[in-house]
Protein backbone atom coordinates (compact mmCIF):
# COMPACT_ATOMS: atom_id res chain seq x y z
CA UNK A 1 35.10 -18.10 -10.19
CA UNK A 2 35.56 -17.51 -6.26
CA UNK A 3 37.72 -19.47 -4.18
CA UNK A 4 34.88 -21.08 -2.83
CA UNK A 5 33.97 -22.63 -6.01
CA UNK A 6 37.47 -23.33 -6.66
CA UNK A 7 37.97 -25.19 -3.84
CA UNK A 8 34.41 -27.02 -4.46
CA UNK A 9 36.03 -28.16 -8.17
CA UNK A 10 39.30 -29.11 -6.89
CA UNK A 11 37.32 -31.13 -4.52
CA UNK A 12 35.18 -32.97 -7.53
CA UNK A 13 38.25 -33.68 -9.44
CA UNK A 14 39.78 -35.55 -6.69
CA UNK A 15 36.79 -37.33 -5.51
CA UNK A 16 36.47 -39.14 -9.17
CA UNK A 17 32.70 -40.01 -8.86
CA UNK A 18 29.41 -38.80 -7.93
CA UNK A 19 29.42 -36.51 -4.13
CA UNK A 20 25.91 -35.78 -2.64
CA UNK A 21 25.27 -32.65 -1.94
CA UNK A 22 24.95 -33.12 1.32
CA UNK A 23 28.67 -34.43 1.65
CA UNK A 24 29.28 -31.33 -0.16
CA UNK A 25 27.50 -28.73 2.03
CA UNK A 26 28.97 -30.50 4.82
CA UNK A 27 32.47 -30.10 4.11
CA UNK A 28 32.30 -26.35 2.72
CA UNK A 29 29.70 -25.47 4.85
CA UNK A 30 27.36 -24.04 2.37
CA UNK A 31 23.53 -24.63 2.21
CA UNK A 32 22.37 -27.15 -0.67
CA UNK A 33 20.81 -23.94 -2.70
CA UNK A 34 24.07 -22.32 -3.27
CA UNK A 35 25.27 -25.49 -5.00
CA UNK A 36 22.55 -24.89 -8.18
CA UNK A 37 21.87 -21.82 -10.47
CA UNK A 38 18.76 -19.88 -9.38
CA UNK A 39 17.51 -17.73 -11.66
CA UNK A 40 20.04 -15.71 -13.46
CA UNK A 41 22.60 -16.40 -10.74
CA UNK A 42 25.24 -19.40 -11.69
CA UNK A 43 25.67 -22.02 -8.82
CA UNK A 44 28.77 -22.64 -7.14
CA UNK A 45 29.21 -25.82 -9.12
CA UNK A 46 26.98 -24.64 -12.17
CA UNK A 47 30.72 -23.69 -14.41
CA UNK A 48 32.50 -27.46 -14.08
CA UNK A 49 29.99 -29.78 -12.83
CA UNK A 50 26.85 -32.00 -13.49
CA UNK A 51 24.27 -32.61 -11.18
CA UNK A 52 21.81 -35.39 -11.64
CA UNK A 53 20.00 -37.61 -8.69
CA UNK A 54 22.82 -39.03 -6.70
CA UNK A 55 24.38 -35.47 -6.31
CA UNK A 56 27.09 -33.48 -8.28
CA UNK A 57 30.00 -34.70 -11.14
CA UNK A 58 33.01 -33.20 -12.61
CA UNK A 59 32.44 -32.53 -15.99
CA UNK A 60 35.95 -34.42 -16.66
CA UNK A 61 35.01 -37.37 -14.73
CA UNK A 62 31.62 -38.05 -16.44
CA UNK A 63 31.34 -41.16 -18.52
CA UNK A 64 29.92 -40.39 -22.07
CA UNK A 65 26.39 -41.74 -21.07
CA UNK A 66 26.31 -39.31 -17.79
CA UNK A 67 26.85 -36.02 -20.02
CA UNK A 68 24.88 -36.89 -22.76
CA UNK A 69 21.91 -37.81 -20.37
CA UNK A 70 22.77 -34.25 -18.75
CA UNK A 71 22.90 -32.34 -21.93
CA UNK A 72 19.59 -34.27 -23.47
CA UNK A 73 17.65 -32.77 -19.78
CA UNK A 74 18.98 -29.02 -19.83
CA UNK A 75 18.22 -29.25 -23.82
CA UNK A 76 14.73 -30.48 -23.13
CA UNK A 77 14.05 -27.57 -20.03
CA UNK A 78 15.33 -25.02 -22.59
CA UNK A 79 13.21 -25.60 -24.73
CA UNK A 80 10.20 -25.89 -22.84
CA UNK A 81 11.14 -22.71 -21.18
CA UNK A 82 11.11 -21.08 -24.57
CA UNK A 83 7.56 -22.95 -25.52
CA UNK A 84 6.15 -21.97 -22.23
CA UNK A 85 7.09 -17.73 -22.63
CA UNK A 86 5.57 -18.21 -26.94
CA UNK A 87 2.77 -19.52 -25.22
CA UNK A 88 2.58 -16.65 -22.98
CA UNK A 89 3.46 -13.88 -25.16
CA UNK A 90 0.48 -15.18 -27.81
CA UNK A 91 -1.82 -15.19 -25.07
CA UNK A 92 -0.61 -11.42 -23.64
CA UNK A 93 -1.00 -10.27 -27.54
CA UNK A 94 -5.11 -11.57 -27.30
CA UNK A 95 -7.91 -9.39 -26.29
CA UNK A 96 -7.79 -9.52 -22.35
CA UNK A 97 -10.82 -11.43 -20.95
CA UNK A 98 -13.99 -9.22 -19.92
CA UNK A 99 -14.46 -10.32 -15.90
CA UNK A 100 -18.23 -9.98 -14.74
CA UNK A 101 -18.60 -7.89 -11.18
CA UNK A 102 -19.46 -10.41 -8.58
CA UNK A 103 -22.41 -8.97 -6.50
């Protein structure tokens, strides 16, 4: 983990509830993206935090009710991701669709 993030979690800790990302890009000057995974790329807050619609949690400061409700949603998008590509791959593995020429 960098400093950065560090610095972010130290901040989380100590703050006890929920902090809006904008409180947080404000104080570490970073830009709301860098907060969140993208991709394949972890977020600054993606290895001891929650995120949710009023902004980002300690994972130690969650209630019970907050995690499970965060573990239920990543569970759910998961698996949907997974549907979505054996969806995909089924329909790369059929015949590719004859296009008529347009005149």
């Amino acid at each position: 983990m960098s400093a950065l993030a560090d610095s972010i979690e130290e901040f989380l800790l100590r703050q006890g509830g929920w902090v809006d990302s904008d409180a947080l890009c404000l104080v570490f000057h970073v830009a709301p993206r860098e907060l969140r995974a993208t991709g394949d790329t972890p977020g600054l807050c993606s290895s001891f935090a929650i995120s949710g619609p009023r902004g980002f949690r300690h994972i130690h400061n969650a209630t019970e009710e907050e995690w499970q409700h965060f573990h239920n949603k990543m569970r759910q998008h998961g698996i949907a991701e997974l549907v979505r590509v054996k969806h995909l791959r089924q329909k790369r593995l059929t015949a590719k669709p004859q296009l008529e020429m347009a005149l």
